[in-house]
Structure formats: structure tokens, C-alpha cells
PDB file of N, CA and C in Angstrom:
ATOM      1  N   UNK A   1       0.817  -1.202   0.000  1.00  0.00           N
ATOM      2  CA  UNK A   1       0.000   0.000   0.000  1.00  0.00           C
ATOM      3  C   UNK A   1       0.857   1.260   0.000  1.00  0.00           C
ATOM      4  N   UNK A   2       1.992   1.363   0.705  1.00  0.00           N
ATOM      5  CA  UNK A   2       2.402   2.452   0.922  1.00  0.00           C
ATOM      6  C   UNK A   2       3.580   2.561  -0.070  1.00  0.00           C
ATOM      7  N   UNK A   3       4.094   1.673  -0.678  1.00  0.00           N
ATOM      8  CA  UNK A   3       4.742   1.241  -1.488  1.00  0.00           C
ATOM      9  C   UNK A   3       4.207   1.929  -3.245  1.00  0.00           C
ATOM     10  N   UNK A   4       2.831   1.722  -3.476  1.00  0.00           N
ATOM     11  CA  UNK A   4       2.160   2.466  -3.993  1.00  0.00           C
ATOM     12  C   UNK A   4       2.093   4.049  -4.219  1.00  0.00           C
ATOM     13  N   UNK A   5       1.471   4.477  -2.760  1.00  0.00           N
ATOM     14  CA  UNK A   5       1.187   5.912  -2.862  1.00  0.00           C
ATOM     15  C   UNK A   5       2.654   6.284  -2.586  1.00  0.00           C
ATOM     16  N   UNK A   6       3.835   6.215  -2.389  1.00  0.00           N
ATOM     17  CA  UNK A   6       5.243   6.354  -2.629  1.00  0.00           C
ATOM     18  C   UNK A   6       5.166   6.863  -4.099  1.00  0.00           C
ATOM     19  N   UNK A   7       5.123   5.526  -4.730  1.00  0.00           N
ATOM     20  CA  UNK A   7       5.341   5.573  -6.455  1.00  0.00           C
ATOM     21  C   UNK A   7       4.292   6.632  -6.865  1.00  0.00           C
ATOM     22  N   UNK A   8       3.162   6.952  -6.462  1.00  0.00           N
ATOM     23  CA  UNK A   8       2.358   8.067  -7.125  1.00  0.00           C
ATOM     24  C   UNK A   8       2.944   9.155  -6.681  1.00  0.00           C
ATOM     25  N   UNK A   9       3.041   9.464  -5.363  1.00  0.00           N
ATOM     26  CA  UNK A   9       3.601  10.789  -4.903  1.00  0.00           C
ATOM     27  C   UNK A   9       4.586  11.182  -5.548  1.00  0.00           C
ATOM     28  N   UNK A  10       5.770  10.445  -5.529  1.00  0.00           N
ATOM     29  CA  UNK A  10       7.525  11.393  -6.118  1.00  0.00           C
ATOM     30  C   UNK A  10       7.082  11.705  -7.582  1.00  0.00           C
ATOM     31  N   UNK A  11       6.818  11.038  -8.710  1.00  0.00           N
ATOM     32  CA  UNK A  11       6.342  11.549  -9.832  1.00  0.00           C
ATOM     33  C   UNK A  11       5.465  13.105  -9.938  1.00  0.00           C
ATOM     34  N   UNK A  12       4.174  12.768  -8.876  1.00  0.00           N
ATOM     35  CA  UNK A  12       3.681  14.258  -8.617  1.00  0.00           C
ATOM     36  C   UNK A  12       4.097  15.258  -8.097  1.00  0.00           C
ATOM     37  N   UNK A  13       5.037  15.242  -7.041  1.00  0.00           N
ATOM     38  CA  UNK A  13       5.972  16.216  -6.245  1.00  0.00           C
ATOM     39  C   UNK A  13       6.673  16.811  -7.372  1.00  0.00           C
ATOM     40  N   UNK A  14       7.419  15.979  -8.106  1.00  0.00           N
ATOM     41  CA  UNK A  14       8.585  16.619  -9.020  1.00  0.00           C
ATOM     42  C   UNK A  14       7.915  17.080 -10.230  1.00  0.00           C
ATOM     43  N   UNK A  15       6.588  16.996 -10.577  1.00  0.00           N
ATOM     44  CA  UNK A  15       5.994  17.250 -11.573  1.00  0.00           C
ATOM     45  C   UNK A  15       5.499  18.956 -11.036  1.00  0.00           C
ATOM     46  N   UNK A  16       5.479  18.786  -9.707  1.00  0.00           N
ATOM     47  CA  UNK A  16       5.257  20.094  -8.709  1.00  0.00           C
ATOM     48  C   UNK A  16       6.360  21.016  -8.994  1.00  0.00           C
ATOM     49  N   UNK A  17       7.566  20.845  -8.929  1.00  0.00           N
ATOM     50  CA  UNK A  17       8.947  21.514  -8.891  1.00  0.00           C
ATOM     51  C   UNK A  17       8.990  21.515 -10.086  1.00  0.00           C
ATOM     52  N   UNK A  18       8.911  21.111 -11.135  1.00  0.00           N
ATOM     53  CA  UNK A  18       9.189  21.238 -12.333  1.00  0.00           C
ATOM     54  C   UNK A  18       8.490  22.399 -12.822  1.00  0.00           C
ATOM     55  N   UNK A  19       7.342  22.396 -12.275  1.00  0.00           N
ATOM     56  CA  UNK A  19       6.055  23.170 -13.024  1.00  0.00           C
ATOM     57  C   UNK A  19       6.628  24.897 -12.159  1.00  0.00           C
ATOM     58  N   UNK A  20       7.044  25.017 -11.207  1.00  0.00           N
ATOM     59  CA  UNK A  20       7.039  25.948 -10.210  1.00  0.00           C
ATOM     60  C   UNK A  20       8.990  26.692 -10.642  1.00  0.00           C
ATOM     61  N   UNK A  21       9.650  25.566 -11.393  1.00  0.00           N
ATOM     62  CA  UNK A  21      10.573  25.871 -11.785  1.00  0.00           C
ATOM     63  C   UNK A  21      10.791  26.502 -13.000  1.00  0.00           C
ATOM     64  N   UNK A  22       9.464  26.184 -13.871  1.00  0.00           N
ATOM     65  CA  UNK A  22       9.399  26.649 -15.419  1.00  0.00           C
ATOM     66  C   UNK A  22       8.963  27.969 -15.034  1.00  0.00           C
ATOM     67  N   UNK A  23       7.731  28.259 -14.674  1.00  0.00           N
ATOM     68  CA  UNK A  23       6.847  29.497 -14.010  1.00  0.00           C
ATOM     69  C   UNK A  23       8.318  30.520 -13.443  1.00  0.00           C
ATOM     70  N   UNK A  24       9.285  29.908 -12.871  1.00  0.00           N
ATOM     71  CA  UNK A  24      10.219  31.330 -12.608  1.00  0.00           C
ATOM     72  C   UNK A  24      11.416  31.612 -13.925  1.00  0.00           C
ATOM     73  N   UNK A  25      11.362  30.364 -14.557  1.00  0.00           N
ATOM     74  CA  UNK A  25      12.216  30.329 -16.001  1.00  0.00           C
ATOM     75  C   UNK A  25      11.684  31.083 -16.776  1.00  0.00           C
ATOM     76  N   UNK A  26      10.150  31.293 -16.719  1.00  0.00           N
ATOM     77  CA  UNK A  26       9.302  32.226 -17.778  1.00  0.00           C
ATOM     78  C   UNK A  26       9.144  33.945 -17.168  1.00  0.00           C
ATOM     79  N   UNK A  27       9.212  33.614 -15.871  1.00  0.00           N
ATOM     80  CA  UNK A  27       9.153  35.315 -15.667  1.00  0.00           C
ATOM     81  C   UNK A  27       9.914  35.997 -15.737  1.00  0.00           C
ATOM     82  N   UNK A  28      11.584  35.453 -15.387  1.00  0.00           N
ATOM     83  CA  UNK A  28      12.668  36.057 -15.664  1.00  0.00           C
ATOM     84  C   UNK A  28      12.738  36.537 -17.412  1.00  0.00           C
ATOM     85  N   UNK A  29      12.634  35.440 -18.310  1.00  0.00           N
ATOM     86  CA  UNK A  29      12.706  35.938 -19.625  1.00  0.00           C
ATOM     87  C   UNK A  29      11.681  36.693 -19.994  1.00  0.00           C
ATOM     88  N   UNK A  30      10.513  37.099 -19.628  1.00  0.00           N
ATOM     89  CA  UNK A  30       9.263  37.825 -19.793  1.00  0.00           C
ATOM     90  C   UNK A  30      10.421  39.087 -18.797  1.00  0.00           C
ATOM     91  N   UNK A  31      10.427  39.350 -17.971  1.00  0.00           N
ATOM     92  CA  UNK A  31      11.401  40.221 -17.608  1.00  0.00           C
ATOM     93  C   UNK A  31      12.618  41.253 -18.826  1.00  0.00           C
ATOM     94  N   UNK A  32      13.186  39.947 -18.635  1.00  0.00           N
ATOM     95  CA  UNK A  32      14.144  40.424 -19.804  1.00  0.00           C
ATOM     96  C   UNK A  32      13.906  40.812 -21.071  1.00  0.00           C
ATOM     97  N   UNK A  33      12.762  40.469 -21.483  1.00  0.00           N
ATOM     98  CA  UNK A  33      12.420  40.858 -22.785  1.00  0.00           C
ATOM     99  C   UNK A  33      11.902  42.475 -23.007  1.00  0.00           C
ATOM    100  N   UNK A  34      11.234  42.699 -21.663  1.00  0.00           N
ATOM    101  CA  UNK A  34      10.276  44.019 -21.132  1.00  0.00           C
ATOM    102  C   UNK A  34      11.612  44.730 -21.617  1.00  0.00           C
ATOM    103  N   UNK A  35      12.568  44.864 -20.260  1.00  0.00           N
ATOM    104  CA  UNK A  35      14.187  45.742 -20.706  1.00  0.00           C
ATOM    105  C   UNK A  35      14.368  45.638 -21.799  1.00  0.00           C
ATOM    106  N   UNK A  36      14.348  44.959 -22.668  1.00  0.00           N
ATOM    107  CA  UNK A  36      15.085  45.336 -23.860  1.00  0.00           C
ATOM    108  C   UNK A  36      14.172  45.613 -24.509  1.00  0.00           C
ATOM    109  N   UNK A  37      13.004  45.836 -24.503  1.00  0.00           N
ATOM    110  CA  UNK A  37      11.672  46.250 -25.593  1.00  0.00           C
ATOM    111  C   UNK A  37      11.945  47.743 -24.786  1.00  0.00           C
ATOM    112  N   UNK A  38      12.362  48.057 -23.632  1.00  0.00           N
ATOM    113  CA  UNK A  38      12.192  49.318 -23.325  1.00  0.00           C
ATOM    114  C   UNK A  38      13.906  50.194 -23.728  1.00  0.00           C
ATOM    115  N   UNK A  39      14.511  49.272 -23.207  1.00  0.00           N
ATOM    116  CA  UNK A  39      15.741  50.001 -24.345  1.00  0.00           C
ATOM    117  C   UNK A  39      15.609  50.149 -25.822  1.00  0.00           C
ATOM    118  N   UNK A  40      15.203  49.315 -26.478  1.00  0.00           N
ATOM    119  CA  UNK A  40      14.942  49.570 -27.818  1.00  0.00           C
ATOM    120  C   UNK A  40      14.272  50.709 -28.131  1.00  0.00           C
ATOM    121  N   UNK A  41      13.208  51.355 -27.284  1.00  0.00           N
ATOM    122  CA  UNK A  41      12.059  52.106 -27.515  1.00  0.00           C
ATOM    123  C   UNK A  41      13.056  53.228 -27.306  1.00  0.00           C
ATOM    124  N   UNK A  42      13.320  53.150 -26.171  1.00  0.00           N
ATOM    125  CA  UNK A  42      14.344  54.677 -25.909  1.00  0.00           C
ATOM    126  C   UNK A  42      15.687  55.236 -26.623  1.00  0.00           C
ATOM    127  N   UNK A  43      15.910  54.188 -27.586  1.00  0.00           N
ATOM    128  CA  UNK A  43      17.063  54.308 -28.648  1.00  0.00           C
ATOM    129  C   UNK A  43      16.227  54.681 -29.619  1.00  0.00           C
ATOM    130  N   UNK A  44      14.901  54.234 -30.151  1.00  0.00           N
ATOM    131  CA  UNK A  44      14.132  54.659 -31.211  1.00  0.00           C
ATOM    132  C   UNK A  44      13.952  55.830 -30.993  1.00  0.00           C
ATOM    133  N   UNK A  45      13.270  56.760 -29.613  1.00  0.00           N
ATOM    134  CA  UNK A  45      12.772  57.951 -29.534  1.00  0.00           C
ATOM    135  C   UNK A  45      14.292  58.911 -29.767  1.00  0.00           C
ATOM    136  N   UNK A  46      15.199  58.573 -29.256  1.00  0.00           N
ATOM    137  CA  UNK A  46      16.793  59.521 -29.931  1.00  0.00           C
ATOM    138  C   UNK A  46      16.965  59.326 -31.104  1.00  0.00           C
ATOM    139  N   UNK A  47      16.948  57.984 -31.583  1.00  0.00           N
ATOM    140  CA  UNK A  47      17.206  58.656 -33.150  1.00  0.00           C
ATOM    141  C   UNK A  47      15.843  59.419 -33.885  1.00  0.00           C
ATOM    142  N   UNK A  48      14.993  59.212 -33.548  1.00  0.00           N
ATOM    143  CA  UNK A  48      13.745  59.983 -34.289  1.00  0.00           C
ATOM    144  C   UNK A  48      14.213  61.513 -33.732  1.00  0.00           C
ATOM    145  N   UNK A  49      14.274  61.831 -33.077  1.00  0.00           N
ATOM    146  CA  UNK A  49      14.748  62.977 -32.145  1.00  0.00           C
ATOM    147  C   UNK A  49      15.874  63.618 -32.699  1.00  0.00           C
ATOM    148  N   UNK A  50      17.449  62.944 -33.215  1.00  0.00           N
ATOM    149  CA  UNK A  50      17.975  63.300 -34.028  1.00  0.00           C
ATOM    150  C   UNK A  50      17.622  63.555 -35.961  1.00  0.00           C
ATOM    151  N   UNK A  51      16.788  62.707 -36.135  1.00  0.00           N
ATOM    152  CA  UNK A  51      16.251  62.471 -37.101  1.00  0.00           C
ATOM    153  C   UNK A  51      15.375  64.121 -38.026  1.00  0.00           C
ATOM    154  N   UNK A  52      14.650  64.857 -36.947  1.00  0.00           N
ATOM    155  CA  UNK A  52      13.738  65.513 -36.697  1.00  0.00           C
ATOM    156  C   UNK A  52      14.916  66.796 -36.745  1.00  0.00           C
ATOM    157  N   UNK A  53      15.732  66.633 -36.282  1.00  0.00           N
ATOM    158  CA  UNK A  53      17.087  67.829 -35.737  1.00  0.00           C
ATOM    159  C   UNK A  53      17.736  67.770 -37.168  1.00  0.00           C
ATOM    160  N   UNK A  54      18.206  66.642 -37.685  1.00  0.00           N
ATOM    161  CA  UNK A  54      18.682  66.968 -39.073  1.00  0.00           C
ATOM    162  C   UNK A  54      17.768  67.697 -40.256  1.00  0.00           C
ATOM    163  N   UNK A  55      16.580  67.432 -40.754  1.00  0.00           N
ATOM    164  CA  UNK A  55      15.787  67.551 -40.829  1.00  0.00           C
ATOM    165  C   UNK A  55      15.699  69.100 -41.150  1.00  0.00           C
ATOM    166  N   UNK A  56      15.226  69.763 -39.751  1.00  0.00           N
ATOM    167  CA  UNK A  56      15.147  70.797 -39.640  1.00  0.00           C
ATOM    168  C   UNK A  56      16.482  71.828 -39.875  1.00  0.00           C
ATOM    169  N   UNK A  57      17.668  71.466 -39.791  1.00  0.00           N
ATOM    170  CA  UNK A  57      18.558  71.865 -40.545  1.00  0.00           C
ATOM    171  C   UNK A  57      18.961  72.053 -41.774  1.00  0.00           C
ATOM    172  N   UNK A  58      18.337  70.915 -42.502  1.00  0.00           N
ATOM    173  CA  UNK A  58      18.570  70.453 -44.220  1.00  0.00           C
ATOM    174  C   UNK A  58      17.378  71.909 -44.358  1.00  0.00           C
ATOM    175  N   UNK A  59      16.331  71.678 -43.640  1.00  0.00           N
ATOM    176  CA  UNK A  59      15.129  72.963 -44.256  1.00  0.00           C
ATOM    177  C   UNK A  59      16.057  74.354 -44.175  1.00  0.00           C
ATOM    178  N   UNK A  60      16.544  74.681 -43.071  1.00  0.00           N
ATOM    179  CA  UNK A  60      17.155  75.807 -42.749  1.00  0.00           C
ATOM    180  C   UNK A  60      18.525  76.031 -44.121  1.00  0.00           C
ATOM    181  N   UNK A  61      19.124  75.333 -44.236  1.00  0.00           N
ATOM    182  CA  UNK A  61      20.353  75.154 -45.145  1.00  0.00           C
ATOM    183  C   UNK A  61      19.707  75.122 -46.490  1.00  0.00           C
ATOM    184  N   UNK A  62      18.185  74.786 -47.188  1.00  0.00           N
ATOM    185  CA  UNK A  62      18.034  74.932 -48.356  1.00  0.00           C
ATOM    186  C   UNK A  62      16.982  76.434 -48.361  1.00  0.00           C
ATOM    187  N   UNK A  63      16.585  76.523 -47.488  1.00  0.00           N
ATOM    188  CA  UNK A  63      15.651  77.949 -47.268  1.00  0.00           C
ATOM    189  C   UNK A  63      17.432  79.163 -46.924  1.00  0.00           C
ATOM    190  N   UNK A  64      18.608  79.216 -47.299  1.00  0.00           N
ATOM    191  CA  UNK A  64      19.486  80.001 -46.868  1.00  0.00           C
ATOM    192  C   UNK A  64      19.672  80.599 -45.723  1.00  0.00           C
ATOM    193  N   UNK A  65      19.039  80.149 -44.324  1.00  0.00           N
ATOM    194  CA  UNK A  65      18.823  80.880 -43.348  1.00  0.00           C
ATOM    195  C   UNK A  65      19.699  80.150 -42.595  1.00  0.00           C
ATOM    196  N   UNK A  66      21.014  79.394 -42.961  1.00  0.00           N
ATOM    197  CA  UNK A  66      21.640  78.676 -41.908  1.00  0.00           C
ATOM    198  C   UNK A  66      23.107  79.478 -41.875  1.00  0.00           C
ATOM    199  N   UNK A  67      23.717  79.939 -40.921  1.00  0.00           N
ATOM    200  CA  UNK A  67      24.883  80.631 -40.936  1.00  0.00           C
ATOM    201  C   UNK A  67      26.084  80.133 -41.705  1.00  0.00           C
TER     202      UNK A  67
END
């Protein structure tokens, strides 16, 4: 009998840890992905930002109003 619910239990325990081990394997990379979707974003808004700055220079430099 006990020999039994032995053999059912360790399979389910570790099926426990496994499951509780993936769940922190996934939040860390859900983590990591956030940072770098948010670095990416903040490298996009500088170059648009430079982008916008050239731009407005090329206008200034073909309108003759640039020193």
C-alpha cells in the first residue's frame, strides 16, 4: 500500500517543482524581454529625435537661413 502511494507521490511532487521551476524560467525571460523592448524604444525615440534635428537643418540650409 504504501509502497504504492510512494510511487504516485515522487512523480507528482517533481511534476510540482518542475512546473514551479518553469513558471520562474518564464518570468525572468518575460522580464528580460520588457528591458530590452524598453531600451529599444528609448534608442528609437533619440534617433527619431535626431532624425527631426537633421531635418530641420537640411530645411534651414536649403531655405538660406543657416549661418
Amino acid at each position: 500500500m504504501w509502497g504504492v502511494i510512494s510511487a504516485m507521490a515522487v512523480p507528482v511532487i517533481l511534476a510540482g517543482v518542475w512546473l514551479i521551476r518553469l513558471e520562474g524560467r518564464l518570468n525572468t525571460h518575460e522580464r528580460g524581454c520588457e528591458e530590452r523592448q524598453k531600451r529599444l524604444d528609448e534608442r528609437h525615440a533619440r534617433i527619431e529625435k535626431s532624425l527631426d534635428e537633421l531635418h530641420t537643418k537640411f530645411d534651414r540650409l536649403i531655405d538660406g537661413r543657416l549661418p
